[in-house]
C-alpha atoms as a PDB file:
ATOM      1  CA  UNK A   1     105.911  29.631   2.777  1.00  0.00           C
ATOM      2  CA  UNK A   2     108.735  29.666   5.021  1.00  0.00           C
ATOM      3  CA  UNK A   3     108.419  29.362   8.799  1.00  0.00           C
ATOM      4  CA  UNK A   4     109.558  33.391   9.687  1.00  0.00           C
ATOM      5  CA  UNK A   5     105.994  33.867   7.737  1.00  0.00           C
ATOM      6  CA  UNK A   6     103.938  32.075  10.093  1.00  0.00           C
ATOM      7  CA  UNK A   7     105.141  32.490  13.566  1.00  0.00           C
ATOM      8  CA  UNK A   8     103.282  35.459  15.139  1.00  0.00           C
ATOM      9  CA  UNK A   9     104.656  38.265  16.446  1.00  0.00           C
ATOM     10  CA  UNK A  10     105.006  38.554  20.088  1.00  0.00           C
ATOM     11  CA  UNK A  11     103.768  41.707  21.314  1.00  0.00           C
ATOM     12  CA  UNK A  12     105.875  43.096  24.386  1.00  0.00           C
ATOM     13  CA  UNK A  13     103.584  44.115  27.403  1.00  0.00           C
ATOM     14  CA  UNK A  14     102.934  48.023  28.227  1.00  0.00           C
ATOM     15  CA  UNK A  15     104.836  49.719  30.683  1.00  0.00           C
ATOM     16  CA  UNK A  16     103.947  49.205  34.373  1.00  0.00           C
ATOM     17  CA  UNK A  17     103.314  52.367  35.688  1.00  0.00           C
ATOM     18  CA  UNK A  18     104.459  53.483  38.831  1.00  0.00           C
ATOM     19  CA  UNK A  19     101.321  54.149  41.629  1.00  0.00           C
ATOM     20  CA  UNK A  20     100.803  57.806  42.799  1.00  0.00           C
ATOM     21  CA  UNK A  21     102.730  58.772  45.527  1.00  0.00           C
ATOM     22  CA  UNK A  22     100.667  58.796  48.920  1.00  0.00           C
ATOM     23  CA  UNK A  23      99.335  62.129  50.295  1.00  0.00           C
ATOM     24  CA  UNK A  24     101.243  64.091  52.559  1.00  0.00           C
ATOM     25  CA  UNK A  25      99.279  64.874  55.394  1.00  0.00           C
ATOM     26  CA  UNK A  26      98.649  68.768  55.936  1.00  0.00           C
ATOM     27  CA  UNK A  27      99.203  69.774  59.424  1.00  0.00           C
ATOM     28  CA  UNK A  28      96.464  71.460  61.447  1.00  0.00           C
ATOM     29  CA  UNK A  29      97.104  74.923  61.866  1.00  0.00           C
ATOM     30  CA  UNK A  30      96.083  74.883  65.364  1.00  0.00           C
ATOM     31  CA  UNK A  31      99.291  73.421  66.103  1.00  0.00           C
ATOM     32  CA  UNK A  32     101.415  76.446  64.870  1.00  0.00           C
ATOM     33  CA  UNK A  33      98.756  78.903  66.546  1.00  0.00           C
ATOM     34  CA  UNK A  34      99.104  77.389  69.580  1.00  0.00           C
ATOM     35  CA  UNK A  35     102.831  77.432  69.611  1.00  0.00           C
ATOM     36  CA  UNK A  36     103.251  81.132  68.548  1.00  0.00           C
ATOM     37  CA  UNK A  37     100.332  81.653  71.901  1.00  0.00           C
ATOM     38  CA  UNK A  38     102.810  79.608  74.606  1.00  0.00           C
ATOM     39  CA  UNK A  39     104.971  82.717  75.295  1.00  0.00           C
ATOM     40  CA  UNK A  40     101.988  85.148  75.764  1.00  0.00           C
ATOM     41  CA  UNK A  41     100.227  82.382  77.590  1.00  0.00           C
ATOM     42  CA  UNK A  42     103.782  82.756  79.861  1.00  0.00           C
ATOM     43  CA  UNK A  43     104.002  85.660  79.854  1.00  0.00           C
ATOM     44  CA  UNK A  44     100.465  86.594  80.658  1.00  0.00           C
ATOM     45  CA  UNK A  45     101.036  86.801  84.901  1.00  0.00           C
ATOM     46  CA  UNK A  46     103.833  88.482  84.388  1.00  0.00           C
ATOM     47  CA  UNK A  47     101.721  91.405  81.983  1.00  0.00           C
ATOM     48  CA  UNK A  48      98.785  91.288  84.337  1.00  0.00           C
ATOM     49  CA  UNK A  49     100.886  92.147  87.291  1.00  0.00           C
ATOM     50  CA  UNK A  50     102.652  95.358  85.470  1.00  0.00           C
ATOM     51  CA  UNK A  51      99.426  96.241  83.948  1.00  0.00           C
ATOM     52  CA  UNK A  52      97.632  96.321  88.047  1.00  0.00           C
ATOM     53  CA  UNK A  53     101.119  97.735  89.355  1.00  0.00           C
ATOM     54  CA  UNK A  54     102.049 100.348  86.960  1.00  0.00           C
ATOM     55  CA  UNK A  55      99.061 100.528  84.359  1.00  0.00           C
ATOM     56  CA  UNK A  56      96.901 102.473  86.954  1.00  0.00           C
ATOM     57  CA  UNK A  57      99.417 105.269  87.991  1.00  0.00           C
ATOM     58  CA  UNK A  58     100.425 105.659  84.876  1.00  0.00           C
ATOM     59  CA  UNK A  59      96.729 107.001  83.458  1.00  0.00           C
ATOM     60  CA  UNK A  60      96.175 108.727  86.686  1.00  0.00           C
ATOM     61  CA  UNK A  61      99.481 110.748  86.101  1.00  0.00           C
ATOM     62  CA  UNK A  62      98.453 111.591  83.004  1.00  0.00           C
ATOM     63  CA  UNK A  63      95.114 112.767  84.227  1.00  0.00           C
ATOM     64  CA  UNK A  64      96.130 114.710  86.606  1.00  0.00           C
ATOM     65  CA  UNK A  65      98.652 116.419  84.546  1.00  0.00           C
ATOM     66  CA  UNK A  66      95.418 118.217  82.667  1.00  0.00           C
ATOM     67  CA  UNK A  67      93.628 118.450  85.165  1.00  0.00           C
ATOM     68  CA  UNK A  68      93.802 121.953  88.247  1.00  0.00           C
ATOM     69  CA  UNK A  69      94.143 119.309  91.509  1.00  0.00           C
ATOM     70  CA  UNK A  70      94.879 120.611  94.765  1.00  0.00           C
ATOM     71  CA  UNK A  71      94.280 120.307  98.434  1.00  0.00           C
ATOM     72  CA  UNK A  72      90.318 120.964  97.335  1.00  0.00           C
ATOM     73  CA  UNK A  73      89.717 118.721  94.946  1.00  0.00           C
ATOM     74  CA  UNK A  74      92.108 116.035  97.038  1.00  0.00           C
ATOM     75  CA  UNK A  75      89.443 116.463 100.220  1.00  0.00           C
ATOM     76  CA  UNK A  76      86.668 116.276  98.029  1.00  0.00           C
ATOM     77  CA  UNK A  77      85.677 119.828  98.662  1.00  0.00           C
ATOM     78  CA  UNK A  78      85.582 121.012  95.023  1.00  0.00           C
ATOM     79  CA  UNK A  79      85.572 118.991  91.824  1.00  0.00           C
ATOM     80  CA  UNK A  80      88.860 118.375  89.671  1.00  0.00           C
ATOM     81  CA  UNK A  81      88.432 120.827  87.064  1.00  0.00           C
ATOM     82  CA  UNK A  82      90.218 120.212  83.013  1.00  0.00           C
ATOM     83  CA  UNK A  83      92.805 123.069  82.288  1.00  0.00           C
ATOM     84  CA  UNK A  84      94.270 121.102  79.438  1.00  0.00           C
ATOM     85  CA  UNK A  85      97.711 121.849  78.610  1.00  0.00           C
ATOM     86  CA  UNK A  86      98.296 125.076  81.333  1.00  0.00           C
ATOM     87  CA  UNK A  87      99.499 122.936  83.404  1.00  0.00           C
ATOM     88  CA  UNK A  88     102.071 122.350  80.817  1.00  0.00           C
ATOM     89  CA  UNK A  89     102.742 125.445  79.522  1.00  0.00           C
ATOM     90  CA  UNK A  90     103.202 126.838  82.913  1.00  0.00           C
ATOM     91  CA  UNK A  91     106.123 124.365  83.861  1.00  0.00           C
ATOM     92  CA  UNK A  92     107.905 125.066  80.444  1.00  0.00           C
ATOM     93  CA  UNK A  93     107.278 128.465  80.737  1.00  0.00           C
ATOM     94  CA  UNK A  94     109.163 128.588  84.054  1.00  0.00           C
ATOM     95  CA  UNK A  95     113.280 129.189  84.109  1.00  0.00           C
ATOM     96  CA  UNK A  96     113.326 127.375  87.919  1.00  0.00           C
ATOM     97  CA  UNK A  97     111.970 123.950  85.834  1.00  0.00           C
ATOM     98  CA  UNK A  98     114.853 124.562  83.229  1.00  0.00           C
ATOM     99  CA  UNK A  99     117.554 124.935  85.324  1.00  0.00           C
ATOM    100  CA  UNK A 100     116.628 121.432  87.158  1.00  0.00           C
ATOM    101  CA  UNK A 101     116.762 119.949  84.084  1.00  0.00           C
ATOM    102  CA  UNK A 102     120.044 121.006  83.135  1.00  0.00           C
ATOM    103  CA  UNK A 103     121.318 120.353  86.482  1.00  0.00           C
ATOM    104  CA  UNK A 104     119.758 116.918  86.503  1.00  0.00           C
ATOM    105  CA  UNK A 105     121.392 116.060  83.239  1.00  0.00           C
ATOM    106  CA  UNK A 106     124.696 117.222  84.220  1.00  0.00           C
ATOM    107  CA  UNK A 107     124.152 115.124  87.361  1.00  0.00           C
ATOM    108  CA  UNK A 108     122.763 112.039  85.746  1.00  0.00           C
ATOM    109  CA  UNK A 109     125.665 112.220  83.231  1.00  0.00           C
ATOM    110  CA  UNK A 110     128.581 112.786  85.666  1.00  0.00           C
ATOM    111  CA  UNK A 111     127.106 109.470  87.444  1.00  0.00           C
ATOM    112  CA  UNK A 112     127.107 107.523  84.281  1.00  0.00           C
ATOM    113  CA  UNK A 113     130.549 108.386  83.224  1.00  0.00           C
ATOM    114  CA  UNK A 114     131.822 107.275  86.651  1.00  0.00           C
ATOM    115  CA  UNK A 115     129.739 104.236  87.183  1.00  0.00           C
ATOM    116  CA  UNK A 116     130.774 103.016  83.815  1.00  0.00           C
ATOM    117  CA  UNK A 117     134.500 103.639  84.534  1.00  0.00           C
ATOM    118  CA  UNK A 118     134.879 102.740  87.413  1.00  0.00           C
ATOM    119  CA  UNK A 119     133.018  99.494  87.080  1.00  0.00           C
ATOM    120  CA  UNK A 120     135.064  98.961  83.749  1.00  0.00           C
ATOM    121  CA  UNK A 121     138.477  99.111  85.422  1.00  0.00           C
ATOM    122  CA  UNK A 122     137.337  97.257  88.488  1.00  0.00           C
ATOM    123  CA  UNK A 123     136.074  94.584  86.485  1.00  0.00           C
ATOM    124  CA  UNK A 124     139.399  94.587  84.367  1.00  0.00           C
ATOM    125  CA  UNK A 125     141.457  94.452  87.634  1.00  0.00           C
ATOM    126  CA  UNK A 126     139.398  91.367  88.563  1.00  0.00           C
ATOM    127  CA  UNK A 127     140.717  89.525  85.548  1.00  0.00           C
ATOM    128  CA  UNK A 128     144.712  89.849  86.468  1.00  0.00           C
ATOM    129  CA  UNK A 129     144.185  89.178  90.449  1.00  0.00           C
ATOM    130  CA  UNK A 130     144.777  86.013  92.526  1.00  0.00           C
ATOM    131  CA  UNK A 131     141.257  83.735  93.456  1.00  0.00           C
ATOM    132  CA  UNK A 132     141.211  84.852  96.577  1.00  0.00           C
ATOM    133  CA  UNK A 133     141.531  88.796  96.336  1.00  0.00           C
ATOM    134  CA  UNK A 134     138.985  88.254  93.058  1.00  0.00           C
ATOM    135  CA  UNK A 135     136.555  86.655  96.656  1.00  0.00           C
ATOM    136  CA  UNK A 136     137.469  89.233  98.845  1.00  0.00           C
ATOM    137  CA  UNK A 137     136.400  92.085  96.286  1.00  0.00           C
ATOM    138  CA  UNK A 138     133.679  90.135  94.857  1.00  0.00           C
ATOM    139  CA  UNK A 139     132.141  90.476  98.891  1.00  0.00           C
ATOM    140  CA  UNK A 140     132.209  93.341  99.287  1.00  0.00           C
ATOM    141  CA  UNK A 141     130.206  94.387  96.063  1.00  0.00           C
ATOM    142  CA  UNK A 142     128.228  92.428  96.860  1.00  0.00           C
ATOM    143  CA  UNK A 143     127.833  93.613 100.375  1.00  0.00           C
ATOM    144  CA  UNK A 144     127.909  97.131  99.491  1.00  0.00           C
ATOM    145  CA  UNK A 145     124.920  96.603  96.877  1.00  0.00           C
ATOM    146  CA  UNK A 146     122.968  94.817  99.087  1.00  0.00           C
ATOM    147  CA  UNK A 147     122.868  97.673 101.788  1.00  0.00           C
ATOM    148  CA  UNK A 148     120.159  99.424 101.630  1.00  0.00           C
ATOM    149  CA  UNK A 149     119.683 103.085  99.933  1.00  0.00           C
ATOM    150  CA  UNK A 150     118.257 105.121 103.147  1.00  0.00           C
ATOM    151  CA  UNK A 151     121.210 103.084 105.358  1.00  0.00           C
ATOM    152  CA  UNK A 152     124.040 103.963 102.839  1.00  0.00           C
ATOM    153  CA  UNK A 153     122.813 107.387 103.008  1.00  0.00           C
ATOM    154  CA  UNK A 154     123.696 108.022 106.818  1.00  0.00           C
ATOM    155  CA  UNK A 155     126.622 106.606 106.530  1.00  0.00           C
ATOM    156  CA  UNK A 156     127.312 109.071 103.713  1.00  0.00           C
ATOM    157  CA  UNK A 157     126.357 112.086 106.167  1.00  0.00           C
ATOM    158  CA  UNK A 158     128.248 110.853 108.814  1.00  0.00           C
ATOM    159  CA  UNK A 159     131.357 110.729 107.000  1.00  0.00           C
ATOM    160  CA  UNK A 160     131.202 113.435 105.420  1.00  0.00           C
ATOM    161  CA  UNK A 161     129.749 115.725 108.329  1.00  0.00           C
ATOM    162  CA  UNK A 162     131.140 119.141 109.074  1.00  0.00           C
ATOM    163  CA  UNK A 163     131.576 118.837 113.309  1.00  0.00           C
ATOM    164  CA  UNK A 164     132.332 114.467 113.586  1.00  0.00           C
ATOM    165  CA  UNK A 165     133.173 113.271 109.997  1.00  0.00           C
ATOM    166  CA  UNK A 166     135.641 111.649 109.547  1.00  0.00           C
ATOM    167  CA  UNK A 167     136.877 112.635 106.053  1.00  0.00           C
ATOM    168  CA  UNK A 168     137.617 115.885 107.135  1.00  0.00           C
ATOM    169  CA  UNK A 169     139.644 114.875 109.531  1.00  0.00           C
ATOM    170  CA  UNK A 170     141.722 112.177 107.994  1.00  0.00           C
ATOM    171  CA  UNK A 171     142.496 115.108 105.202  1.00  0.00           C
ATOM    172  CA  UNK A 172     143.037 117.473 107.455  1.00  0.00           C
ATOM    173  CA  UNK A 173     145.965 115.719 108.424  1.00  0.00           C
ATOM    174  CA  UNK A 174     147.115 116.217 105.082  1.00  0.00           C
ATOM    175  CA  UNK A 175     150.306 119.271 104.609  1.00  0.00           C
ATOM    176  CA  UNK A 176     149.190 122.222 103.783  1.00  0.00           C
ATOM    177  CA  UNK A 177     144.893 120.818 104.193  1.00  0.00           C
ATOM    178  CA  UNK A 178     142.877 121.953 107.086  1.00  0.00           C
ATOM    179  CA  UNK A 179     138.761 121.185 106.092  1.00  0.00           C
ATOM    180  CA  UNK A 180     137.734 120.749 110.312  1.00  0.00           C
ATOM    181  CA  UNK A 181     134.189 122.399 109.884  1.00  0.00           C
ATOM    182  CA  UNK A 182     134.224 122.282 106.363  1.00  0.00           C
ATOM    183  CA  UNK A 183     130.765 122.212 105.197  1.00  0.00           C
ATOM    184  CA  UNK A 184     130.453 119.740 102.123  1.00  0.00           C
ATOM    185  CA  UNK A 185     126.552 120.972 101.522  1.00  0.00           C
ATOM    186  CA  UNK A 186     127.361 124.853 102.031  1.00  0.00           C
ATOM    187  CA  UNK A 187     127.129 124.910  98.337  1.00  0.00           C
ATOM    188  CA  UNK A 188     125.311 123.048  95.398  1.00  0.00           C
ATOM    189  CA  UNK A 189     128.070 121.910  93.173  1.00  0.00           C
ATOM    190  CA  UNK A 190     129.921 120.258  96.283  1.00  0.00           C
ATOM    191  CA  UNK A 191     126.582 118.781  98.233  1.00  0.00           C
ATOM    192  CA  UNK A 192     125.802 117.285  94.612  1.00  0.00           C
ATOM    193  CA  UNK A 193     129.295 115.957  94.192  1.00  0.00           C
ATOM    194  CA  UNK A 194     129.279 114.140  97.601  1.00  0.00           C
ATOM    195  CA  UNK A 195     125.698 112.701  96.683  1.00  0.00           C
ATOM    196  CA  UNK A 196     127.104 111.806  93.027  1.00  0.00           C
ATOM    197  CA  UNK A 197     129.639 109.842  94.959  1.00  0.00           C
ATOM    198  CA  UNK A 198     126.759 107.997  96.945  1.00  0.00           C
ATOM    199  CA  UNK A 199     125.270 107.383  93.820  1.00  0.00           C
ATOM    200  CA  UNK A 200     128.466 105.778  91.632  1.00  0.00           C
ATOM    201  CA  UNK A 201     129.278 103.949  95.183  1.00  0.00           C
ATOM    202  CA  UNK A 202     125.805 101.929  94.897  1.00  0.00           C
ATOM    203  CA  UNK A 203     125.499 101.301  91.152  1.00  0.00           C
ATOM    204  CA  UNK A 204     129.792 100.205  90.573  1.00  0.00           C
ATOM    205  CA  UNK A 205     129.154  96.311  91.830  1.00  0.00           C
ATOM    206  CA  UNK A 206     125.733  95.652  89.889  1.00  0.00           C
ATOM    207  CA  UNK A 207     128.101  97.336  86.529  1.00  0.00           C
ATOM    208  CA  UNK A 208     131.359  95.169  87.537  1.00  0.00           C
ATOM    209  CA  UNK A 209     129.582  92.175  88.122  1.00  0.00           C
ATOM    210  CA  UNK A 210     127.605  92.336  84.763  1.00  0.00           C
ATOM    211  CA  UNK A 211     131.168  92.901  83.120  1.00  0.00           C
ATOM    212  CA  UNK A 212     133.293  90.446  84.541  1.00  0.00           C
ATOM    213  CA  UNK A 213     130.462  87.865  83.289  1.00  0.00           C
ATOM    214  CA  UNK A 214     130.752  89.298  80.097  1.00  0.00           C
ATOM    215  CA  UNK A 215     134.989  89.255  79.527  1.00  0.00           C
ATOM    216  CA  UNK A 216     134.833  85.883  80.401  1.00  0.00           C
ATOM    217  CA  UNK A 217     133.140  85.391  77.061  1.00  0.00           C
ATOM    218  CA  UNK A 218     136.062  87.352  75.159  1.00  0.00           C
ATOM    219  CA  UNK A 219     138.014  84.656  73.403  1.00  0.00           C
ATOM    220  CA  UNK A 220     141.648  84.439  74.365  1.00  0.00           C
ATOM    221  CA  UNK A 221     142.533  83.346  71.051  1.00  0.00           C
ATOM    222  CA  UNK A 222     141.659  86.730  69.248  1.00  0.00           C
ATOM    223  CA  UNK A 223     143.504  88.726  72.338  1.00  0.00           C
ATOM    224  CA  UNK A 224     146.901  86.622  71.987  1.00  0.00           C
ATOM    225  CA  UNK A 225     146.070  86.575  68.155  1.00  0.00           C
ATOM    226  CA  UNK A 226     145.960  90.641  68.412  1.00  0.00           C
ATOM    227  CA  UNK A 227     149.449  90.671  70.815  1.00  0.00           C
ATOM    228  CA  UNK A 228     151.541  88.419  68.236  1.00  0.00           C
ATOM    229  CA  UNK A 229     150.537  90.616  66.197  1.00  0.00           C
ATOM    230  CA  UNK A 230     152.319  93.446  67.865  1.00  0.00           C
ATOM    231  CA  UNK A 231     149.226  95.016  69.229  1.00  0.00           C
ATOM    232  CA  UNK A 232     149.173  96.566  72.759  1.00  0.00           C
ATOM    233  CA  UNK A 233     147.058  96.762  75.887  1.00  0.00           C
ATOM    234  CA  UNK A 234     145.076  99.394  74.875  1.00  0.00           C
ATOM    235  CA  UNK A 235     144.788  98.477  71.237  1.00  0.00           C
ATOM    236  CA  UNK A 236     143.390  95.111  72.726  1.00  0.00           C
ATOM    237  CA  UNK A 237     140.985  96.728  74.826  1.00  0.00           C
ATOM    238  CA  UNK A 238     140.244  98.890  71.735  1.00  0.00           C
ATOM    239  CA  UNK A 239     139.566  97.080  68.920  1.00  0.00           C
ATOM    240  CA  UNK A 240     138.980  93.076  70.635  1.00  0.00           C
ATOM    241  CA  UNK A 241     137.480  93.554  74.087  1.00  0.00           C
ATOM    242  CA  UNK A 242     135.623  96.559  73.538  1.00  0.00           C
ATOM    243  CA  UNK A 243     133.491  95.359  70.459  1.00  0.00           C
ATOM    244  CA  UNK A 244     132.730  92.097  72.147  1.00  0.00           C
ATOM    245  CA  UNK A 245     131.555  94.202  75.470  1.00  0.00           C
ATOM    246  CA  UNK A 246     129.695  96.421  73.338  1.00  0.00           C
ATOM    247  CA  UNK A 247     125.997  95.173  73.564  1.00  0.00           C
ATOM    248  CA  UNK A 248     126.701  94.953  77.368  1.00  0.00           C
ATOM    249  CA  UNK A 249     128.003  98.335  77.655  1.00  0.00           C
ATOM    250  CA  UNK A 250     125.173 100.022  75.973  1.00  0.00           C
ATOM    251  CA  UNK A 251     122.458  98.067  78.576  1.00  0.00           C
ATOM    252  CA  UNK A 252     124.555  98.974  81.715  1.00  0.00           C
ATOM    253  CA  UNK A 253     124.575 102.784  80.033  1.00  0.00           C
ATOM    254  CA  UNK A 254     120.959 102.598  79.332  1.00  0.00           C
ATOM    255  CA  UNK A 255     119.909 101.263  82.703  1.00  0.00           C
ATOM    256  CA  UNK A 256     122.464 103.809  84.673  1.00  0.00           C
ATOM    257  CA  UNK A 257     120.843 106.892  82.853  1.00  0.00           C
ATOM    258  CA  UNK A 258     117.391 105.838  83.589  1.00  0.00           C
ATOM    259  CA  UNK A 259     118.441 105.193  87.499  1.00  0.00           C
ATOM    260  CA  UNK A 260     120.225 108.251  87.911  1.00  0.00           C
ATOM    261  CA  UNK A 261     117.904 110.650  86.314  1.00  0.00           C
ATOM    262  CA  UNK A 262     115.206 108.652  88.856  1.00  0.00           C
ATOM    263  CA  UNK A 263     117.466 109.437  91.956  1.00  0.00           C
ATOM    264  CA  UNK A 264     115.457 110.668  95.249  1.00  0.00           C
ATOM    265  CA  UNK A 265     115.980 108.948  98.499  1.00  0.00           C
ATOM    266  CA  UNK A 266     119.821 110.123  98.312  1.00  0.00           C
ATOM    267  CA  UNK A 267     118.982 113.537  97.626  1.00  0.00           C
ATOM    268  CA  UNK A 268     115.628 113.757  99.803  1.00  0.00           C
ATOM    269  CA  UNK A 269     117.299 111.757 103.043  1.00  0.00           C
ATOM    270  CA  UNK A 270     120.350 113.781 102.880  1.00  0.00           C
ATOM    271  CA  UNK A 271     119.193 117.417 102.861  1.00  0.00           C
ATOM    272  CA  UNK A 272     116.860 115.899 106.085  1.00  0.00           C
ATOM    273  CA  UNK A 273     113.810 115.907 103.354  1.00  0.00           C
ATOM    274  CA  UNK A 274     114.265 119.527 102.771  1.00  0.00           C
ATOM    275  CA  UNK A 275     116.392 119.652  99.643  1.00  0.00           C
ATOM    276  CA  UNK A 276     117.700 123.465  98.964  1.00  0.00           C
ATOM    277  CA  UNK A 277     116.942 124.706  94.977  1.00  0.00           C
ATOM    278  CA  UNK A 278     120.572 124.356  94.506  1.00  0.00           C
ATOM    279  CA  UNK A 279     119.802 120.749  95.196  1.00  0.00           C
ATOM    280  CA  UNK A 280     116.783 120.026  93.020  1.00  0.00           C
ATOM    281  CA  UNK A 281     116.563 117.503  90.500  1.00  0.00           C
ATOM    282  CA  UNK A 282     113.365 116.907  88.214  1.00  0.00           C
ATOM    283  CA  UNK A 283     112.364 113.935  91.269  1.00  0.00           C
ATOM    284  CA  UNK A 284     112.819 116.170  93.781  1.00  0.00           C
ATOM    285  CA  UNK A 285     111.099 118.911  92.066  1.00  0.00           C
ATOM    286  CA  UNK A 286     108.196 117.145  90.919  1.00  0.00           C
ATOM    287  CA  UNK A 287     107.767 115.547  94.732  1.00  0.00           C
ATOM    288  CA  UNK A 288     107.723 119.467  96.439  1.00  0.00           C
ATOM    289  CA  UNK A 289     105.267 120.761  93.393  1.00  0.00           C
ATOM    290  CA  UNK A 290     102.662 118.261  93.926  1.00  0.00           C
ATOM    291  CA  UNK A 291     103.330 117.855  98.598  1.00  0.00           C
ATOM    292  CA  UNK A 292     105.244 120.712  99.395  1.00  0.00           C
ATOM    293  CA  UNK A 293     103.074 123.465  97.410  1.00  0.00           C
ATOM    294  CA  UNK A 294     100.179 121.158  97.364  1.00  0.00           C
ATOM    295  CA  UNK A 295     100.257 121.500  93.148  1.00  0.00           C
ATOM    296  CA  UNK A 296      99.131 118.214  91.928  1.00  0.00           C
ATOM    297  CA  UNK A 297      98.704 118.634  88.708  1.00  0.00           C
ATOM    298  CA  UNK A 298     102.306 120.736  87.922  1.00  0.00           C
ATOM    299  CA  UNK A 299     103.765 118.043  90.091  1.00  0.00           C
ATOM    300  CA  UNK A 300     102.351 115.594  87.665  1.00  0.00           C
ATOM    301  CA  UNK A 301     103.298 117.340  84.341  1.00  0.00           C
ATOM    302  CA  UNK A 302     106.558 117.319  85.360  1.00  0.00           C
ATOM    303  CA  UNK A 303     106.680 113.640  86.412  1.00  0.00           C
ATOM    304  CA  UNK A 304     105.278 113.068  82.703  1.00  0.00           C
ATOM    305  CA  UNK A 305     107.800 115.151  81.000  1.00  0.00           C
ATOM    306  CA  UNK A 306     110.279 112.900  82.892  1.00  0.00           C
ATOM    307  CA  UNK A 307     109.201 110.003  81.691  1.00  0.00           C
ATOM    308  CA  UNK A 308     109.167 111.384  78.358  1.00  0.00           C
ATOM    309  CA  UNK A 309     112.876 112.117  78.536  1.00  0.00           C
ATOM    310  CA  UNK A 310     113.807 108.610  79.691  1.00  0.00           C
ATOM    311  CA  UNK A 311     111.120 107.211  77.117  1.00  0.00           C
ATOM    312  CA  UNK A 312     113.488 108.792  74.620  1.00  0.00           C
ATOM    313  CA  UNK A 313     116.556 107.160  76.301  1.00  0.00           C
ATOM    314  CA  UNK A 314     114.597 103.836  75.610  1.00  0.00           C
ATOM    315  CA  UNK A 315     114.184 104.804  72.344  1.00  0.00           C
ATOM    316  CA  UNK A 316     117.950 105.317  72.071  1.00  0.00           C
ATOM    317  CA  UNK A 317     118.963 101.557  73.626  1.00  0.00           C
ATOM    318  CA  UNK A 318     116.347 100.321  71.270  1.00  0.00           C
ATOM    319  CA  UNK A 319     117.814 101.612  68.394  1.00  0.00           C
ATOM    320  CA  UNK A 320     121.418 100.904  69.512  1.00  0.00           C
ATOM    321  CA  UNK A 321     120.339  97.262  69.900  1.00  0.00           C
ATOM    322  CA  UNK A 322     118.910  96.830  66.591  1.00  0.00           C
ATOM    323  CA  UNK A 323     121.865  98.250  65.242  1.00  0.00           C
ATOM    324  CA  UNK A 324     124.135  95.937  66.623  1.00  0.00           C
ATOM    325  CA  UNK A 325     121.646  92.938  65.919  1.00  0.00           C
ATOM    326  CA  UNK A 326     121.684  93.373  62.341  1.00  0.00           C
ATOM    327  CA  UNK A 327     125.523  93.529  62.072  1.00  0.00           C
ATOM    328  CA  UNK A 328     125.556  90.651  64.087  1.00  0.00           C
END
C-alpha cells in the first residue's frame, strides 16, 4: 500500500457567508406631513385676514344681488325679500348697462395699450441713459406713483380747466390753435380721454419699474450674439428681449386690465361726484344703482357681473402662465 492510499483527504471548509445587510430605517411619515403643512401653517394669517376682509362682502354681494333691497329693507322697515335672478335679468335686459360695458372696455383697453407702451419705451430709454438722468427719472416715478389718486386728480382738473388751465393756454399759443374756454368734459369721448390720461399717468412708473428689473436679466451675450449676426434693433427687441420679458409682460397686462376696468375715484372726483351717462363705467354705474337710485340689489348684480368679467381675465393670466411654464 503506497502512502497516496493512506493520507486522508482534506476537506476544504464551506463558504463564509456574508451577514444580512442591516435594516434601513423607514422614516416617519409625520415628517413629510409636517413639511408639506409649513406653508399653509405660513400662510394661514395671511388667509385668515382675506377671508375677514374680503370673504364677508363677497357673500353679502352675492346676496344681495337676489335679493329686492332698498331704502326699506336698509332701515329695517320691510324685510329683504328673494327675487332670484330679476335682478339679473333686468340689468342684461337693459341697453344703458350694455353700452357701459362697451364703453368700459374700450376705456380699460385704450389704458392698457398706453400703460404698456409707454412704460415699455420708458423703461428701454432707461437702459441707454447716463446714471444720473436714469436717478432723476427714476424720482420722479417714483414721486408721481406715490401721490395720491384724489390729489393727482385736482391737479388733472386744474390743468386741464376751461377758464385757468393751463394747457389751454400754453396751446393756444400754438399757430393756427386757439382752445381759451375750451371745455375738455363738454363731451364724453374727450372728458374720457383726459381721464384715460390720468389713468396711464399713475400706472407708467409701477409698469417701468417692473421692466427695467426685468431687462436687466436679458443676457447680453444672446443680444450681441443676435447683432453679429446681422440682426437689428427691432429684430433684437423681437425675437431676444421680447421672449425673455414675456412672463412679465403678461402680469403687468393682467394686473393693468383688472385696475382699469376697477377705475372710480378718477372718474367720480372729476365729474365733482356727479359723473354724466356719457361718463359711466360699470364702477360708476354700479355705485349710482345701488346710492344714487337707492337699488341695492341691481347695484349689486352688476358689481357681480364685474367681477365675473375680471374673474375671466384671471382665468386668461392663469392659462397664459401655465403655458409659458410648461415650455419653460
Amino acid at each position: 500500500m503506497s502512502a497516496a492510499d493512506t493520507t486522508t483527504p482534506v476537506q476544504a471548509p464551506p463558504p463564509r457567508q456574508a451577514p444580512p445587510p442591516p435594516a434601513v430605517a423607514k422614516q416617519p411619515p409625520t415628517r413629510r406631513r409636517s413639511g408639506a403643512a409649513a406653508p399653509w401653517l405660513l400662510l394661514a394669517p395671511c388667509l385668515l385676514i382675506l377671508v375677514l376682509v374680503m370673504g364677508y362682502p363677497l357673500v353679502r354681494l352675492v346676496a344681495l344681488s337676489f335679493q329686492k333691497f332698498g331704502q326699506s329693507q336698509l332701515w329695517g322697515f320691510q324685510p329683504a325679500e328673494s327675487v332670484g335672478f330679476d335682478n339679473f335679468t333686468n340689468v342684461l335686459g337693459d341697453g344703458e348697462f350694455w353700452q357701459v360695458v362697451v364703453r368700459t372696455i374700450v376705456f380699460s383697453a385704450g389704458c392698457v395699450i398706453f400703460t404698456m407702451l409707454a412704460g415699455m419705451l420708458i423703461a428701454l430709454l432707461l437702459q441707454r441713459v447716463s446714471g444720473w438722468v436714469k436717478t432723476l427719472v427714476n424720482i420722479a416715478l417714483v414721486a408721481s406713483w406715490g401721490m395720491p389718486i384724489i390729489v393727482a386728480t385736482t391737479v388733472f382738473k386744474w390743468l386741464f380747466d376751461a377758464d385757468y388751465g393751463i394747457l389751454n393756454a400754453l396751446l393756444s399759443k400754438l399757430p393756427g390753435v386757439e382752445l381759451i374756454g375750451h371745455n375738455w368734459f363738454a363731451s364724453g369721448p374727450q372728458g374720457l380721454a383726459v381721464i384715460m390720461l390720468l389713468v396711464v399717468w399713475g400706472a407708467v412708473p409701477f409698469v417701468v419699474i417692473t421692466l427695467s428689473a426685468g431687462l436687466t436679466q436679458v443676457p447680453a451675450e444672446l443680444e450681441e450674439a443676435a447683432r453679429l449676426d446681422g440682426a437689428g434693433s427691432w429684430s433684437v427687441f423681437r425675437y431676444v428681449t421680447l421672449p425673455i420679458l414675456k412672463p412679465i409682460i403678461v402680469m403687468l397686462t393682467t394686473l393693468s386690465v383688472i385696475w382699469d376696468m376697477g377705475v372710480f375715484p378718477q372718474v367720480f372726483v372729476m365729474r365733482n361726484g356727479h359723473p354724466e351717462a356719457e361718463f359711466q363705467l360699470l364702477t360708476t354705474y354700479s355705485y349710482d344703482r345701488a346710492f344714487v337710485v337707492n337699488d341695492y340689489g341691481q347695484g349689486s348684480a352688476i358689481a357681480l357681473i364685474t367681477v365675473v368679467l375680471l374673474l375671466g381675465v384671471v382665468a386668461v393670466y392663469m392659462r397664459q402662465m401655465l403655458k409659458i411654464g410648461e415650455v419653460e
